[in-house]
C-alpha atoms as a PDB file:
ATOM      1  CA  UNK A   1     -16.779 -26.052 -19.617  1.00  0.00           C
ATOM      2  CA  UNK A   2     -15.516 -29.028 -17.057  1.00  0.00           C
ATOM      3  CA  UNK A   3     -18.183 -31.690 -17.055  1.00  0.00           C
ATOM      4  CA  UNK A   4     -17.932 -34.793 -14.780  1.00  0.00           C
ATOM      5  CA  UNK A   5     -20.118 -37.805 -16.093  1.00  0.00           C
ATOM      6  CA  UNK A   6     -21.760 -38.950 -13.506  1.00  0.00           C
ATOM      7  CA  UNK A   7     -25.222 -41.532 -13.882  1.00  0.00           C
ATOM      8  CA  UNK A   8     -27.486 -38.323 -13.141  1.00  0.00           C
ATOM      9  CA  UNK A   9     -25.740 -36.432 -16.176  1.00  0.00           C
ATOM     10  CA  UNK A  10     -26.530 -39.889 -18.302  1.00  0.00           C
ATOM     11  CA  UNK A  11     -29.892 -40.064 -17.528  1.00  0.00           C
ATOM     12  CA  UNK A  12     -30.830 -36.599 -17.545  1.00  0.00           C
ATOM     13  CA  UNK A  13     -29.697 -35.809 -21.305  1.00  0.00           C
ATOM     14  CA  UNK A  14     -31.324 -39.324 -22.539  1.00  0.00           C
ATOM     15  CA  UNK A  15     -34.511 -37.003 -20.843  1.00  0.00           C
ATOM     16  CA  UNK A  16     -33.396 -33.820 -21.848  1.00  0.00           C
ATOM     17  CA  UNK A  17     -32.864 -34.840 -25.825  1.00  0.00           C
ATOM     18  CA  UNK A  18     -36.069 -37.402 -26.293  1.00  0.00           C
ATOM     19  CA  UNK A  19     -38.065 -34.272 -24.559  1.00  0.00           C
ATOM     20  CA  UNK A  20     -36.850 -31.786 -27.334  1.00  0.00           C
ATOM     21  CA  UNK A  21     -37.482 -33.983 -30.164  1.00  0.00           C
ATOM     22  CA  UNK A  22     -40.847 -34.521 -28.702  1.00  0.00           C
ATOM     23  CA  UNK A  23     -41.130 -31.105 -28.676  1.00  0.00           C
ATOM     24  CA  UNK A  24     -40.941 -30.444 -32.223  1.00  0.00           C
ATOM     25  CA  UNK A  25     -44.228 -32.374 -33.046  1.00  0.00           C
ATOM     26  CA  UNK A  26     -46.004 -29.321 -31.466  1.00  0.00           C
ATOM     27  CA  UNK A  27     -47.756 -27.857 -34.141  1.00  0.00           C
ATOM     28  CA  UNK A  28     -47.473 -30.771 -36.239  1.00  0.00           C
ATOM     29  CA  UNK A  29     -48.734 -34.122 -34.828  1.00  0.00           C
ATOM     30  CA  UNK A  30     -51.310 -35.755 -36.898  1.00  0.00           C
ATOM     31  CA  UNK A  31     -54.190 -34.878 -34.917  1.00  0.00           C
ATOM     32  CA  UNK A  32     -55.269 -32.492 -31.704  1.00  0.00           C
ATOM     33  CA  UNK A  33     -54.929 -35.154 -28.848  1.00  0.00           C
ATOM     34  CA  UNK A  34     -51.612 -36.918 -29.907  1.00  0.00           C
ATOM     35  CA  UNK A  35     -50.760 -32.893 -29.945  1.00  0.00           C
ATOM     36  CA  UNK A  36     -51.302 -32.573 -26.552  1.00  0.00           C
ATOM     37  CA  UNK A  37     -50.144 -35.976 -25.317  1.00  0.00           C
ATOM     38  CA  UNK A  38     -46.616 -35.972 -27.210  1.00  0.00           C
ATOM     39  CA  UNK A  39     -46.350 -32.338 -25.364  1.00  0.00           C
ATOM     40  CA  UNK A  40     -46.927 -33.577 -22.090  1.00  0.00           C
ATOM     41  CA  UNK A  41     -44.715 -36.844 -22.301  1.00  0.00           C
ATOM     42  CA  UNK A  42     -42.588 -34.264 -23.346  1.00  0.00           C
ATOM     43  CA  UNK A  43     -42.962 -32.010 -20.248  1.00  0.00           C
ATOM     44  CA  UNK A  44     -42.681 -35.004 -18.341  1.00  0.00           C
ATOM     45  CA  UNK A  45     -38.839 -35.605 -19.598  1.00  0.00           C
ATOM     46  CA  UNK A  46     -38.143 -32.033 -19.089  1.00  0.00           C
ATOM     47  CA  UNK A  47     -38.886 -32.575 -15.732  1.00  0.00           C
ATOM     48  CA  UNK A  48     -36.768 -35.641 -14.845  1.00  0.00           C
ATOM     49  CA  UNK A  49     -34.008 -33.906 -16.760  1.00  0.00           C
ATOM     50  CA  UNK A  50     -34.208 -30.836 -14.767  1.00  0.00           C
ATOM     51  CA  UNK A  51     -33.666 -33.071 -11.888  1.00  0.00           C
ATOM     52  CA  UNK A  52     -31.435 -35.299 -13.024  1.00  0.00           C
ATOM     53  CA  UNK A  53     -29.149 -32.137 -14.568  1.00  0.00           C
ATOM     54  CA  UNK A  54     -29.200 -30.271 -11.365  1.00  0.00           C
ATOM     55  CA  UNK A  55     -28.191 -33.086  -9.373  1.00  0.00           C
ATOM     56  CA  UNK A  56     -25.097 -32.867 -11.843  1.00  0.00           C
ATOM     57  CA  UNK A  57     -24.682 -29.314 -11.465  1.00  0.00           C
ATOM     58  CA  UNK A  58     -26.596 -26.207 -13.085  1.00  0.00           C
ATOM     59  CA  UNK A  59     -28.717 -27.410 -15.242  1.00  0.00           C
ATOM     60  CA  UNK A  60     -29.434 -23.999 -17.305  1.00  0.00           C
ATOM     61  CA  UNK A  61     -25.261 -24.483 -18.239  1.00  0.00           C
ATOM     62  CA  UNK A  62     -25.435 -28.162 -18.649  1.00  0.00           C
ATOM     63  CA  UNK A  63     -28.246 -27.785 -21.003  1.00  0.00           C
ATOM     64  CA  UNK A  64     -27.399 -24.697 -23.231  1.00  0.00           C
ATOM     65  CA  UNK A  65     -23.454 -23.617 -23.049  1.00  0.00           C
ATOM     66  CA  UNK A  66     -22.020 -27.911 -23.310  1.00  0.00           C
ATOM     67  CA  UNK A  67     -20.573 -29.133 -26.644  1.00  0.00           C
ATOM     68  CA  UNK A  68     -21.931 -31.643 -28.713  1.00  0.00           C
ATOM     69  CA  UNK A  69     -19.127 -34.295 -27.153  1.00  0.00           C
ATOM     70  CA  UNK A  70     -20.014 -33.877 -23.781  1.00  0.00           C
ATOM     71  CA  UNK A  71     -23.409 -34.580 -24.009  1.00  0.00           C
ATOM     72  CA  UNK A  72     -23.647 -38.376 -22.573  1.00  0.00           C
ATOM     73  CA  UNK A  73     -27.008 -39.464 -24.432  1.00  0.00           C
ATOM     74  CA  UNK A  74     -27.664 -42.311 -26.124  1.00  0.00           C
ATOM     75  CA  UNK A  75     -28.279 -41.870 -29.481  1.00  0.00           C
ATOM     76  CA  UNK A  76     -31.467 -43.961 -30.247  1.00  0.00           C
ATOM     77  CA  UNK A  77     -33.266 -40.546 -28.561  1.00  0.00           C
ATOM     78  CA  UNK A  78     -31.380 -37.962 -30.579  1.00  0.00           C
ATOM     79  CA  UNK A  79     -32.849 -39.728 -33.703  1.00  0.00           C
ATOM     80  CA  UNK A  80     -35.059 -37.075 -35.708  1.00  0.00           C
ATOM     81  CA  UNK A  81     -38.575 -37.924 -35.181  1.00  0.00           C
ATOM     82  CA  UNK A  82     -39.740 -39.022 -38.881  1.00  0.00           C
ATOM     83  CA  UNK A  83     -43.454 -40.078 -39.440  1.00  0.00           C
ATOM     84  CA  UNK A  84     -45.761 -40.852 -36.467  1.00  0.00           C
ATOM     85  CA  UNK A  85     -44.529 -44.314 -36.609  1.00  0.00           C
ATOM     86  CA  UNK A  86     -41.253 -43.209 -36.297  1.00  0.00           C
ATOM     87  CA  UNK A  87     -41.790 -41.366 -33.254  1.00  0.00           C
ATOM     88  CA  UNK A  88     -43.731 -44.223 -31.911  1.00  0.00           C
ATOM     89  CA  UNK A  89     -41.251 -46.916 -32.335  1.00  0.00           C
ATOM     90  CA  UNK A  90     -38.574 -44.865 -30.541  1.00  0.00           C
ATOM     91  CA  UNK A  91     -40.296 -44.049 -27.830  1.00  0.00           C
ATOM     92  CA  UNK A  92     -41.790 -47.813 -27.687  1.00  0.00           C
ATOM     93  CA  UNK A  93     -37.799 -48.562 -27.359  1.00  0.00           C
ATOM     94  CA  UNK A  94     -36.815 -46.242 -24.877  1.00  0.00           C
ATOM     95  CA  UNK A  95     -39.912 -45.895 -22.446  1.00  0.00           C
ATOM     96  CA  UNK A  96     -39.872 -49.541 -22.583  1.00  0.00           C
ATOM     97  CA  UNK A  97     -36.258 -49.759 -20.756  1.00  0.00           C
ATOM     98  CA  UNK A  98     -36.974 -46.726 -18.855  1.00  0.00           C
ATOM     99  CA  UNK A  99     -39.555 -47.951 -17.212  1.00  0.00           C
ATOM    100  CA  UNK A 100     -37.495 -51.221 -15.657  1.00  0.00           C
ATOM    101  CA  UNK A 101     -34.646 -49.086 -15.208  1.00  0.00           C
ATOM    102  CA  UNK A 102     -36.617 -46.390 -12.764  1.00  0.00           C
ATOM    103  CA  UNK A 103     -38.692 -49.587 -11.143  1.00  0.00           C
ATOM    104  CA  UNK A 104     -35.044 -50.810  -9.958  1.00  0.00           C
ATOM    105  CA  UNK A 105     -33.693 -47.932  -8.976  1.00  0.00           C
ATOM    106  CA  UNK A 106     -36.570 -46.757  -6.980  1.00  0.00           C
ATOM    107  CA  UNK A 107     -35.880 -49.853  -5.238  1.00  0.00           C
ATOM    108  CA  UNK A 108     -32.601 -49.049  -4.312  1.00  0.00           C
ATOM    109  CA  UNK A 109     -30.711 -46.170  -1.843  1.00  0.00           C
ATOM    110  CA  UNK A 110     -28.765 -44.231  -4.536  1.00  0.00           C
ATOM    111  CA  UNK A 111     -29.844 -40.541  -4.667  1.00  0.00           C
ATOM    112  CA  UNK A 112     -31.485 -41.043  -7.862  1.00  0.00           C
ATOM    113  CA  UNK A 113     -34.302 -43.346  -5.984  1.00  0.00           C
ATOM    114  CA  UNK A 114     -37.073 -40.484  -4.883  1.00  0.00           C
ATOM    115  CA  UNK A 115     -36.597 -39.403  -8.155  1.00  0.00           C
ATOM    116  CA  UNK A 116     -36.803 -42.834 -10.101  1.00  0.00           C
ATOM    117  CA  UNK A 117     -39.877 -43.783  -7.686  1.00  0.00           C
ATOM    118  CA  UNK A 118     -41.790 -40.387  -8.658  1.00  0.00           C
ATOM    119  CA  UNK A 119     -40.718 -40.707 -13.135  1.00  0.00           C
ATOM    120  CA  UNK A 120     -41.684 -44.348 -12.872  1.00  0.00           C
ATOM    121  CA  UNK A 121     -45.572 -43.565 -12.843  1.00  0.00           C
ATOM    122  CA  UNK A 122     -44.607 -40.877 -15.597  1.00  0.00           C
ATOM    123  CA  UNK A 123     -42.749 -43.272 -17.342  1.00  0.00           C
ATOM    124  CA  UNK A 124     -45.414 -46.136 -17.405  1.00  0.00           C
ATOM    125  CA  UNK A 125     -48.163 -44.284 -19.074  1.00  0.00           C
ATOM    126  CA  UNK A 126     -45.327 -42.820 -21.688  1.00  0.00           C
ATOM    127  CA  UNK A 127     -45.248 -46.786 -22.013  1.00  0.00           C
ATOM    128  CA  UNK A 128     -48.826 -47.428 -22.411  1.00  0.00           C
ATOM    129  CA  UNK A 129     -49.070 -44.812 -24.680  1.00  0.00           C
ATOM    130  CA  UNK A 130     -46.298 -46.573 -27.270  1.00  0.00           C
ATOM    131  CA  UNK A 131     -47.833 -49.534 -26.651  1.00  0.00           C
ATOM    132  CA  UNK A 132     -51.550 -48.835 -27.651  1.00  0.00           C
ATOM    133  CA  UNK A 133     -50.374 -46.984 -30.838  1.00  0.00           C
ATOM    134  CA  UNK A 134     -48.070 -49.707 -31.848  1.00  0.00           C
ATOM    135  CA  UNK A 135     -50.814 -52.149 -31.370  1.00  0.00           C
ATOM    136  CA  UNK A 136     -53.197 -49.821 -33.685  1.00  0.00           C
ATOM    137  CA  UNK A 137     -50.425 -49.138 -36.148  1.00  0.00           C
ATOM    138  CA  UNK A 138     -49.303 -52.386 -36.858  1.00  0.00           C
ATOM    139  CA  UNK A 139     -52.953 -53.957 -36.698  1.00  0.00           C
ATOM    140  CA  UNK A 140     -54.327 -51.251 -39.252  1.00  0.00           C
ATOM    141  CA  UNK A 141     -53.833 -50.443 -42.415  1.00  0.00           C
ATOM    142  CA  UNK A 142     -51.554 -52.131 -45.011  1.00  0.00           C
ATOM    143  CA  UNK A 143     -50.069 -48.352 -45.269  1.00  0.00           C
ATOM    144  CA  UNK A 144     -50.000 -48.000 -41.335  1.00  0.00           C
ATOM    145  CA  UNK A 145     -48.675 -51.862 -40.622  1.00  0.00           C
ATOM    146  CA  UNK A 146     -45.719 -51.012 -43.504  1.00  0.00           C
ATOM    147  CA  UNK A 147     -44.498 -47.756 -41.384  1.00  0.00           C
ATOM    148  CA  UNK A 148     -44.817 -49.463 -38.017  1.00  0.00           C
ATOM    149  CA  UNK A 149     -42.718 -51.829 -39.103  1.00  0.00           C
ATOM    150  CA  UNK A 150     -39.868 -49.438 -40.752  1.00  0.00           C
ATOM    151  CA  UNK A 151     -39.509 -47.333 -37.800  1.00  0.00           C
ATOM    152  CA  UNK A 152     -38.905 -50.298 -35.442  1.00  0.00           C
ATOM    153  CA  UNK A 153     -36.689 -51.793 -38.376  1.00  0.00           C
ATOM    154  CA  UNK A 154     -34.818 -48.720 -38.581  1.00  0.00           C
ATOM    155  CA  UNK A 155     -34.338 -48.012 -35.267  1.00  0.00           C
ATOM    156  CA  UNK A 156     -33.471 -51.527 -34.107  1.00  0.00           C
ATOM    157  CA  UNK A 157     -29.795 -50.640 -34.063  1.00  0.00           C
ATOM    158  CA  UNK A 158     -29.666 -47.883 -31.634  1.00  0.00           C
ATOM    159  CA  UNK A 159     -31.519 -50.414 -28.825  1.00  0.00           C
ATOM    160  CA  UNK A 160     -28.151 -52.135 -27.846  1.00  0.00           C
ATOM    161  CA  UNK A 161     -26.953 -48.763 -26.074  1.00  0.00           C
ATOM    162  CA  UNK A 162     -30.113 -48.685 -23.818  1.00  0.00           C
ATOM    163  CA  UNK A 163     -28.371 -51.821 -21.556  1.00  0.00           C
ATOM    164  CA  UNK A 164     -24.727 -50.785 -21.939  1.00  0.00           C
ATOM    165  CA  UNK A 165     -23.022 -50.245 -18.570  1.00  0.00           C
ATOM    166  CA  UNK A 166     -23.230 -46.656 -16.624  1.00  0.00           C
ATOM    167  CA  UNK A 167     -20.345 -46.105 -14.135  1.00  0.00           C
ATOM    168  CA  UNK A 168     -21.855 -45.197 -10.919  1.00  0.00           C
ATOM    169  CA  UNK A 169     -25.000 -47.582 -12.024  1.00  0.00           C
ATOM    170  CA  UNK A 170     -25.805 -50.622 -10.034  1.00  0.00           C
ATOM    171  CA  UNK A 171     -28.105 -52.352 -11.842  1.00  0.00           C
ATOM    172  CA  UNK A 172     -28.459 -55.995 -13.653  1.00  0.00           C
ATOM    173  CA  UNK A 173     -28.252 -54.958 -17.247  1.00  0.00           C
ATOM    174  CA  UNK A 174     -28.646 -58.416 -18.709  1.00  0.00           C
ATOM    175  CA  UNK A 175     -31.223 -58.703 -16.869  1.00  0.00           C
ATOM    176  CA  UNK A 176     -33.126 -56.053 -17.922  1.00  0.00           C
ATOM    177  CA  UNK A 177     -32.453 -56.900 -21.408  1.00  0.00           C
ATOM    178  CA  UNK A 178     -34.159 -59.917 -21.022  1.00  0.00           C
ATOM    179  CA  UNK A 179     -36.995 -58.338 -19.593  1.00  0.00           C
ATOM    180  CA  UNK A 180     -37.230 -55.548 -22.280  1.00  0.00           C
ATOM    181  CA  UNK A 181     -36.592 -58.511 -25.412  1.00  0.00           C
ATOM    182  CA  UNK A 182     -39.392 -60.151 -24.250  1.00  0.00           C
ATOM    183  CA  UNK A 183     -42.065 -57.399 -23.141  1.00  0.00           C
ATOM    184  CA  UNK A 184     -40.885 -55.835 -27.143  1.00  0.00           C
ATOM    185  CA  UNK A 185     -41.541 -59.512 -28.223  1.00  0.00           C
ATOM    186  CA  UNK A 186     -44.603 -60.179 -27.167  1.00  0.00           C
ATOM    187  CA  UNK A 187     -46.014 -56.882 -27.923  1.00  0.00           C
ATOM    188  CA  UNK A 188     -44.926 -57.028 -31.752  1.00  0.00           C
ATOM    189  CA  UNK A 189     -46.426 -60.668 -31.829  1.00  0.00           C
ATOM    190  CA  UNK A 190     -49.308 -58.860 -30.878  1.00  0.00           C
ATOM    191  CA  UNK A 191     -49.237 -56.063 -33.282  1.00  0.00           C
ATOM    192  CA  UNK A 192     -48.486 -58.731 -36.536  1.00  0.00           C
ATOM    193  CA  UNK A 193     -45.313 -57.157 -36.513  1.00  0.00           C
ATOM    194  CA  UNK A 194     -41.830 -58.679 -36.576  1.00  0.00           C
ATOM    195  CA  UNK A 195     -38.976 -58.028 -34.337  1.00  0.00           C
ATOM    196  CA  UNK A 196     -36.086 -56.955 -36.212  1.00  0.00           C
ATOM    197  CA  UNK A 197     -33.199 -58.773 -37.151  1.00  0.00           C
ATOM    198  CA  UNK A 198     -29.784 -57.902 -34.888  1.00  0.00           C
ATOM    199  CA  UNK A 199     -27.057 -55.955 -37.257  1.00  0.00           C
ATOM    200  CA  UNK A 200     -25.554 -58.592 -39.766  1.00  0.00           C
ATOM    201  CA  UNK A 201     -22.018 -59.186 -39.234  1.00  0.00           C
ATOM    202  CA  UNK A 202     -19.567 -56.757 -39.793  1.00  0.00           C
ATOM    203  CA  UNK A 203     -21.853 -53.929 -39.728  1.00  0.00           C
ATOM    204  CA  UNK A 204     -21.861 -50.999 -38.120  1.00  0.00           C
ATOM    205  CA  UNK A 205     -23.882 -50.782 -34.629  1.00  0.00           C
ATOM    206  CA  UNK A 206     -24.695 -47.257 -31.870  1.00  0.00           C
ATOM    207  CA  UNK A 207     -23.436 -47.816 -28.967  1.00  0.00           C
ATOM    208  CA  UNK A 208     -21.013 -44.900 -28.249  1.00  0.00           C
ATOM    209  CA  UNK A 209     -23.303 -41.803 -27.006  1.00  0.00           C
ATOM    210  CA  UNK A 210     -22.457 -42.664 -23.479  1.00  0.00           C
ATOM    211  CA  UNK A 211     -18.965 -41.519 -24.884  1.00  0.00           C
ATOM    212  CA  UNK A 212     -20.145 -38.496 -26.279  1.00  0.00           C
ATOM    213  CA  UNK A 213     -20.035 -39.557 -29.813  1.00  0.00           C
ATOM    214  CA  UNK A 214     -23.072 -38.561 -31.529  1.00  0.00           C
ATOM    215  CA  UNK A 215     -25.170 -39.025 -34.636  1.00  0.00           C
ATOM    216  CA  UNK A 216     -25.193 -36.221 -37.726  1.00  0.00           C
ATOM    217  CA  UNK A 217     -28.788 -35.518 -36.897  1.00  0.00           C
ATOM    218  CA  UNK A 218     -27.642 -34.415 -32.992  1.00  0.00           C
ATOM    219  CA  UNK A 219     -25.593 -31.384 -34.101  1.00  0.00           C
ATOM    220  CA  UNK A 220     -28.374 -29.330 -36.177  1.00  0.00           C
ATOM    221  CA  UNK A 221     -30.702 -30.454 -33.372  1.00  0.00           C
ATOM    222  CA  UNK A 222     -28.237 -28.838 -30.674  1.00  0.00           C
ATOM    223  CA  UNK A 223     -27.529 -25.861 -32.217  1.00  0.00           C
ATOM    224  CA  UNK A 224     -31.454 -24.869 -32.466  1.00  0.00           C
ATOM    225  CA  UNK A 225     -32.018 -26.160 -28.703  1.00  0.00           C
ATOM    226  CA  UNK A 226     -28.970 -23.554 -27.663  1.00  0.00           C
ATOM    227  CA  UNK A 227     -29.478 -21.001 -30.078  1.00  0.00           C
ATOM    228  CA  UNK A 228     -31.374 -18.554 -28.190  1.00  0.00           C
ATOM    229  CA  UNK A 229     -29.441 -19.129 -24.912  1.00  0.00           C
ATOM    230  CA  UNK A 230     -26.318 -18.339 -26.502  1.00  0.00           C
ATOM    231  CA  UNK A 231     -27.565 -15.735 -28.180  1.00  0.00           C
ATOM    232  CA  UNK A 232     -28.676 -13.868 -25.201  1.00  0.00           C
ATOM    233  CA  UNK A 233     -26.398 -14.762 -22.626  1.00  0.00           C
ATOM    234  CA  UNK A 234     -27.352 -13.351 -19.093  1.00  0.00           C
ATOM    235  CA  UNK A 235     -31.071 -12.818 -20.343  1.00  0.00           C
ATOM    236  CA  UNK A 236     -33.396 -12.631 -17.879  1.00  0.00           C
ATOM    237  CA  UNK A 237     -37.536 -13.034 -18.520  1.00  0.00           C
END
């Protein structure tokens, strides 16, 4: 299928991925309530991306018929969710940026404001939530502070995407990355974490899922998000 990436198509498969791999912590989060809440941060993303997707075109096709190359997410939220802390520290990353990213555009007149000004209340709590665990985590255990740290280590790389460029996007990405280096500070600081180290030189850095170039992980986790769609093509419940 034809696909023209637009900002709405950008934004609404960053929502439409992170909300599937929240997804798959249903049935096995650590205990009842983060159950419950990693579902509903979850249901929250769903929702933005249906928006997003269907300002793009139909979403139902956009979702579940697209190749793996014409998705436009970045790929810190395709990562697989690993242990708690895992989980934690990408969605620390991500809801972090999100959150200043909907708080400008919700300033602005683009057609994604009424939606931006509605996600951003969504998005602040999906905040909070990182936040307070990441806190806990990292001021715990000796076990607890460890993982903390090796999920933010090990997703550290994928963070440079978050404030690369969108055509269509007015916004002051340096800016924000200021913003978001030293909210992330601060909180680790906090936490007796440490912020990670940048990539050392020469190595190799994400940065290309706006291009539709994706991770290993993304493939196996598209192909059991589309399965049953393209299985039963025309369905109706």
């Amino acid at each position: 299928m034809n696909v023209t990436v637009t900002p709405a198509l950008a934004l609404g498969d960053d929502a439409l991925i992170l909300s599937h791999r929240l997804g798959e912590w249903i049935g096995h989060a650590p205990v009842l309530e983060e159950e419950v809440a990693l579902a509903n941060i979850a249901l929250d993303l769903l929702g933005q991306a249906r928006v997003l997707l269907s300002l793009a075109g139909d979403e139902d096709e956009l979702a579940y018929l697209r190749e793996e190359r014409q998705f436009r997410n970045l790929q810190l939220v395709e990562q697989p969710n690993g242990d708690f802390a895992h989980t934690i520290a990408r969605q620390l990353y991500f809801s972090t940026c999100q959150e200043l990213l909907y708080e400008h555009l919700a300033a602005g007149g683009s057609e994604l404001a009424p939606l931006a000004a509605k996600a951003v209340k969504e998005v602040a709590y999906h905040r909070d939530h990182a936040e307070q665990w990441t806190l806990r985590l990292g001021d715990g255990t000796e076990e607890s502070h460890r993982r903390m740290q090796h999920g933010l280590d090990a997703l550290w790389r994928f963070t440079g995407e978050l404030f690369e460029p969108v055509d269509g996007l007015d916004v002051p990405w340096s800016a924000l990355h200021d913003t978001w280096t030293t909210r992330i500070g601060s909180l680790l600081r906090r936490a007796t974490l440490t912020v990670p180290e940048g990539p050392k030189s020469g190595a190799w850095t994400a940065g290309a899922g706006r291009q539709g170039l994706h991770t290993e992980p993304f493939g196996r986790m598209l192909a059991e998000m589309q399965h049953l769609h393209r299985s039963h093509p025309g369905a109706t419940w």
